[in-house]
C-alpha atoms as a PDB file:
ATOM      1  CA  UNK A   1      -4.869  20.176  12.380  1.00  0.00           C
ATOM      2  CA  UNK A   2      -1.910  19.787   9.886  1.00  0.00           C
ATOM      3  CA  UNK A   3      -2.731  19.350   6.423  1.00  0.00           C
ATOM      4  CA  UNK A   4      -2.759  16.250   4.578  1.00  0.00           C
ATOM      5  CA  UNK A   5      -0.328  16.880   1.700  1.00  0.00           C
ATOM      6  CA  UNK A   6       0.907  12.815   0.921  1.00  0.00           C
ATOM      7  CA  UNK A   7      -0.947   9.575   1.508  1.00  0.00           C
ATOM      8  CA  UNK A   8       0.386   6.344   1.446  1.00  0.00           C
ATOM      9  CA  UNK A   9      -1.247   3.360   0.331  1.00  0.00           C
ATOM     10  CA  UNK A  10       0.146   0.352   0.763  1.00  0.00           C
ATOM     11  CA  UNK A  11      -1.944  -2.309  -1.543  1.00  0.00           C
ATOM     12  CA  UNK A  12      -2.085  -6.063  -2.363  1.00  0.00           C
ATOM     13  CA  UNK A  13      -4.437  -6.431  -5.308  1.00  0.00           C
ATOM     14  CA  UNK A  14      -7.280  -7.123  -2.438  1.00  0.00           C
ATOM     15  CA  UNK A  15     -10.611  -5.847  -2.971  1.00  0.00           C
ATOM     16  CA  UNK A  16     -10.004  -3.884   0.732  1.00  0.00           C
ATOM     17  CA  UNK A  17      -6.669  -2.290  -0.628  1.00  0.00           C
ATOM     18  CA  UNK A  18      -9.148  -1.018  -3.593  1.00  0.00           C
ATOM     19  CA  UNK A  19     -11.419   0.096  -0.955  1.00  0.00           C
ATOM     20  CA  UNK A  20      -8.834   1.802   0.912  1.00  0.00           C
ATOM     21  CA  UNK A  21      -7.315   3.538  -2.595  1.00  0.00           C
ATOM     22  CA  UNK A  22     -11.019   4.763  -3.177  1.00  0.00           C
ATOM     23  CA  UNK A  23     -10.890   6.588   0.530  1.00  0.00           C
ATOM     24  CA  UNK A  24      -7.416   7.475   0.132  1.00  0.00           C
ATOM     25  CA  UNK A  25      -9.005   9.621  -3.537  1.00  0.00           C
ATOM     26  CA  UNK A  26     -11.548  11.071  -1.704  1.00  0.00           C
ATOM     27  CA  UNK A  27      -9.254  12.312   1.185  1.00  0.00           C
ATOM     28  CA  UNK A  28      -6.599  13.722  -1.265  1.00  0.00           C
ATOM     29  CA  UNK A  29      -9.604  15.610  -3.363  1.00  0.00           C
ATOM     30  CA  UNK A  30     -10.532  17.299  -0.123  1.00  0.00           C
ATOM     31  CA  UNK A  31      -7.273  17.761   0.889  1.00  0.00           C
ATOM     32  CA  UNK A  32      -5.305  18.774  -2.126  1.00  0.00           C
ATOM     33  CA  UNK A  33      -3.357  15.548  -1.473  1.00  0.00           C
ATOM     34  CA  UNK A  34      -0.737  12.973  -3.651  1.00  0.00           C
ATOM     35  CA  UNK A  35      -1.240   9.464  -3.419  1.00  0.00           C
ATOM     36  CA  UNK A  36       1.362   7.081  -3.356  1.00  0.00           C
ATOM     37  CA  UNK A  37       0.189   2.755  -4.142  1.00  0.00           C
ATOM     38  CA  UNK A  38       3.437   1.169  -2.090  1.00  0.00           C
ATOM     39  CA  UNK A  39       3.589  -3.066  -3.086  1.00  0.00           C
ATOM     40  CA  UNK A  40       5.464  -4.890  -0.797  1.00  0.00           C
ATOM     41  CA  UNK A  41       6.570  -8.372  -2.048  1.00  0.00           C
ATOM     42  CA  UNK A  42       8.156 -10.960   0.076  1.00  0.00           C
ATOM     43  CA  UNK A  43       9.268 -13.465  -2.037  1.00  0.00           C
ATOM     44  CA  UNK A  44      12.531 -11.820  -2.599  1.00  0.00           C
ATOM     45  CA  UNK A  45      13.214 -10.913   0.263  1.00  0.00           C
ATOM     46  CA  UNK A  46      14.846 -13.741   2.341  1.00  0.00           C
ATOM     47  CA  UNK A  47      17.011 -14.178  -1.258  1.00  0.00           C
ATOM     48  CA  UNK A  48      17.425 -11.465  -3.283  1.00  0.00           C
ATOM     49  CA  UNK A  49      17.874 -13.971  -6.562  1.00  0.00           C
ATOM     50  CA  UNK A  50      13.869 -15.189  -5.932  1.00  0.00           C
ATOM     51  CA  UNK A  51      13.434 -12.182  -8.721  1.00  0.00           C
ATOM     52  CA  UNK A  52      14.421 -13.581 -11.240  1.00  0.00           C
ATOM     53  CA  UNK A  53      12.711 -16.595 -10.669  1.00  0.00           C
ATOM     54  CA  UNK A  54       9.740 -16.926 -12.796  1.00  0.00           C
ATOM     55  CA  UNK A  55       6.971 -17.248 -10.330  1.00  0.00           C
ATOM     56  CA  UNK A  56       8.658 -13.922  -8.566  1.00  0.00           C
ATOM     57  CA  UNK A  57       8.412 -12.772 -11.986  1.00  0.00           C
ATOM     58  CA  UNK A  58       4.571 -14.018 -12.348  1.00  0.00           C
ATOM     59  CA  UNK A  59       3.668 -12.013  -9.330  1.00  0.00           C
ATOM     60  CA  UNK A  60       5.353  -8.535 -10.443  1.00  0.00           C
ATOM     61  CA  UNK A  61       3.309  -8.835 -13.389  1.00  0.00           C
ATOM     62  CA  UNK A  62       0.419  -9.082 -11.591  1.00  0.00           C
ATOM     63  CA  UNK A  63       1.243  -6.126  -9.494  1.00  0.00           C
ATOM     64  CA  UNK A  64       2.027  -4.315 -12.259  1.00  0.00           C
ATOM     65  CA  UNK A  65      -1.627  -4.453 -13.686  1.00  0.00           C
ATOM     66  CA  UNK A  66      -3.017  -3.691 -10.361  1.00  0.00           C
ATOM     67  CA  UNK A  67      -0.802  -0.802  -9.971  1.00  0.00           C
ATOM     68  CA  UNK A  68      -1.705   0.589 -13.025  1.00  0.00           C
ATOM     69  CA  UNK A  69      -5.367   0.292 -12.314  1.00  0.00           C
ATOM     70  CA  UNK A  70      -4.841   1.924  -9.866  1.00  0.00           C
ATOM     71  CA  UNK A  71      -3.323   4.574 -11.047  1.00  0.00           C
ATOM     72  CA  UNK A  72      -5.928   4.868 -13.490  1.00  0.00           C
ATOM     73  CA  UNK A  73      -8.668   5.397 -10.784  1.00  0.00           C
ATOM     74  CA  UNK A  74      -6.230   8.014  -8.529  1.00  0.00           C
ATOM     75  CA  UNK A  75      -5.197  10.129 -12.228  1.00  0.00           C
ATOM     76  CA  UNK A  76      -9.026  10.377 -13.591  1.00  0.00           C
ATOM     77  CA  UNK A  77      -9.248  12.267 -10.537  1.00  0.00           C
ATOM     78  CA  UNK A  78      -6.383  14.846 -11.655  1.00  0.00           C
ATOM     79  CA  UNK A  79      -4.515  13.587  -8.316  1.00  0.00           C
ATOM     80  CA  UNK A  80      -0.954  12.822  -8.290  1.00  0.00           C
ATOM     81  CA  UNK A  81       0.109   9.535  -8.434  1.00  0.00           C
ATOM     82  CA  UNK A  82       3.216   7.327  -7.732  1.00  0.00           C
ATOM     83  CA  UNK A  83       4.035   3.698  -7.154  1.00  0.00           C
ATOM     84  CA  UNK A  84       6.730   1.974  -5.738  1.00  0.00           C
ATOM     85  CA  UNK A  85       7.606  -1.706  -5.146  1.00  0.00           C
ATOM     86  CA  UNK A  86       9.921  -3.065  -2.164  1.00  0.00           C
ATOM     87  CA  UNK A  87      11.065  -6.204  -1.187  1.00  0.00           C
ATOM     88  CA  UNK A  88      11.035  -7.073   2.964  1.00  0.00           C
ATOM     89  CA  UNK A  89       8.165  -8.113   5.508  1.00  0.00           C
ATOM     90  CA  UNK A  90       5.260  -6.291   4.711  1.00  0.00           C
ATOM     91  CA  UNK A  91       4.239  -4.300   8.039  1.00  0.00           C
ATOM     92  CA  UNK A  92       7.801  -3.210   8.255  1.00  0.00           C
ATOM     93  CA  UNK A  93       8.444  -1.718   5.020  1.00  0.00           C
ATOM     94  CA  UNK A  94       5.271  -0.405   5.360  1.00  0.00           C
ATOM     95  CA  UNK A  95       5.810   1.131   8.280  1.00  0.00           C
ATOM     96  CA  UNK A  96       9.760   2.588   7.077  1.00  0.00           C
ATOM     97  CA  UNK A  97       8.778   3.623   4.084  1.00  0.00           C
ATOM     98  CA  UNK A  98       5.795   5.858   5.602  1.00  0.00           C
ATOM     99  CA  UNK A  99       8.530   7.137   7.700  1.00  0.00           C
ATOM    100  CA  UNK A 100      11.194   8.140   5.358  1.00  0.00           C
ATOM    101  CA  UNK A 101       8.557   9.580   2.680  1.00  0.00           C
ATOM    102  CA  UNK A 102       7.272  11.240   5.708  1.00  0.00           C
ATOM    103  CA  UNK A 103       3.909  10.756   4.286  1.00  0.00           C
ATOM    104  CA  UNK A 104       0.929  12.278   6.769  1.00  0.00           C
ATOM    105  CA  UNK A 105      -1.201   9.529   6.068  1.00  0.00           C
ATOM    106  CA  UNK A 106      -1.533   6.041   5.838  1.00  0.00           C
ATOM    107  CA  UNK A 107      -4.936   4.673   3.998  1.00  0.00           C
ATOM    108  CA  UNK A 108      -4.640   0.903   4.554  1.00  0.00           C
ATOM    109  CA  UNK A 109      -7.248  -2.639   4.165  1.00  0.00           C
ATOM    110  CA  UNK A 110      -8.259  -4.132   7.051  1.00  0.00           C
ATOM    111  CA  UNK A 111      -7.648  -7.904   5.434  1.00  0.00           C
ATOM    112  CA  UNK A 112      -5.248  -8.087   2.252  1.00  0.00           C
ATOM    113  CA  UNK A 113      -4.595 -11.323   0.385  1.00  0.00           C
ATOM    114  CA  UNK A 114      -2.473 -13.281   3.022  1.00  0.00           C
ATOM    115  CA  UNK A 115      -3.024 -16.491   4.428  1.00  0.00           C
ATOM    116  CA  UNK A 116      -5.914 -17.429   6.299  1.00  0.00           C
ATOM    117  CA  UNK A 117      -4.615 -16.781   9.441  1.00  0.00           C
ATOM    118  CA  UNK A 118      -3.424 -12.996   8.198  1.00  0.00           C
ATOM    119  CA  UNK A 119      -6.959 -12.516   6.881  1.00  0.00           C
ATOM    120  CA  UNK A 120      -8.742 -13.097   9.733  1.00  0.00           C
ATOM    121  CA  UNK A 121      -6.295 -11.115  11.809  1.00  0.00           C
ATOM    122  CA  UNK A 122      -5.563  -8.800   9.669  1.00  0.00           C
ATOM    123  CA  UNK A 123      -2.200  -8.888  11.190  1.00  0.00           C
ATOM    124  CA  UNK A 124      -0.441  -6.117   8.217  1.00  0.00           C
ATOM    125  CA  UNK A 125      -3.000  -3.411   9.264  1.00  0.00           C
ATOM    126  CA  UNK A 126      -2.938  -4.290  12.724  1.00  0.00           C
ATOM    127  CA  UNK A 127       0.928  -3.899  13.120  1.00  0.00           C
ATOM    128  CA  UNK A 128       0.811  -0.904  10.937  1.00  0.00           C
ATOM    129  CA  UNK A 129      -1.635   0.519  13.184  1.00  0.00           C
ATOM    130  CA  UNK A 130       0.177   0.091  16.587  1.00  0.00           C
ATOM    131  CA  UNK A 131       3.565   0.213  15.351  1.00  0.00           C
ATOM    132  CA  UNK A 132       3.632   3.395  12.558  1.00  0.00           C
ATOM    133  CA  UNK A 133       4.583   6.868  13.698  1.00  0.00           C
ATOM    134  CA  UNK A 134       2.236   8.341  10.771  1.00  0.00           C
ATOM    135  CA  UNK A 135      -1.475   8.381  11.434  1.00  0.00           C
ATOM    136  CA  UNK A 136      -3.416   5.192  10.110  1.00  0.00           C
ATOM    137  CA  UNK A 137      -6.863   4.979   8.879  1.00  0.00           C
ATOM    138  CA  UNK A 138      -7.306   1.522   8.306  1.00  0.00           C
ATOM    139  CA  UNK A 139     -10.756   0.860   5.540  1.00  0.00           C
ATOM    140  CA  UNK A 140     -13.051  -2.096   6.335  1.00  0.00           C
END
């Protein structure tokens, strides 16, 4: 089996993306792993100038103190940590960014914050899972 040197973890704020950053810490402990929290915000995607836009702005804000909890939780553990933030359609970004990193794993929430529909489908985590070219663990 190859070894699991960089996990991505693509989080929302949810309480499952939590969940799935608390897995992803107990992997990487094992496994000598990084971690890497990947945000993916739509808002700006269709029009790049939604950034500047306070309620884009709002929202990066509120990343930005999720991200650093999390980063918190992943560093008390002495594990490497980064965090990034793109802009696009969340399962694909997810997916290309996995790719280029060429990350081994992917440690992602069953449900996320999305609409109703989304969390009942979990439709992020289900694309990621039959769509990504890096293995998936998806946390329930």
């Amino acid at each position: 089996m190859e070894k699991i040197k960089t996990i991505l973890v693509p989080m929302d704020g949810s309480k499952n993306s939590f969940k799935a950053l608390t897995k992803a810490i107990f992997l990487a402990k094992k496994c000598g792993s990084s971690i890497t929290a990947l945000y993916v915000l739509r808002t700006a995607f269709d029009n790049p100038n939604l950034i500047y836009v306070p309620q884009t702005q709002n929202e990066l804000k509120k990343v930005e103190k999720f991200l650093a909890t999390a980063k918190k939780q992943v560093t008390k553990s002495s594990i490497k940590f980064k965090k990034e933030i793109v802009f696009g359609h969340e399962a694909k970004e997810i997916i290309d960014f996995a790719q280029k990193g060429k990350f081994d794993l992917i440690v992602i929430g069953a449900r996320g914050r999305g609409t109703i529909k989304q969390m009942l489908l979990g439709s992020v985590s289900n694309t990621v899972v039959h769509n990504s070219k890096v293995p998936v663990l998806v946390i329930k």
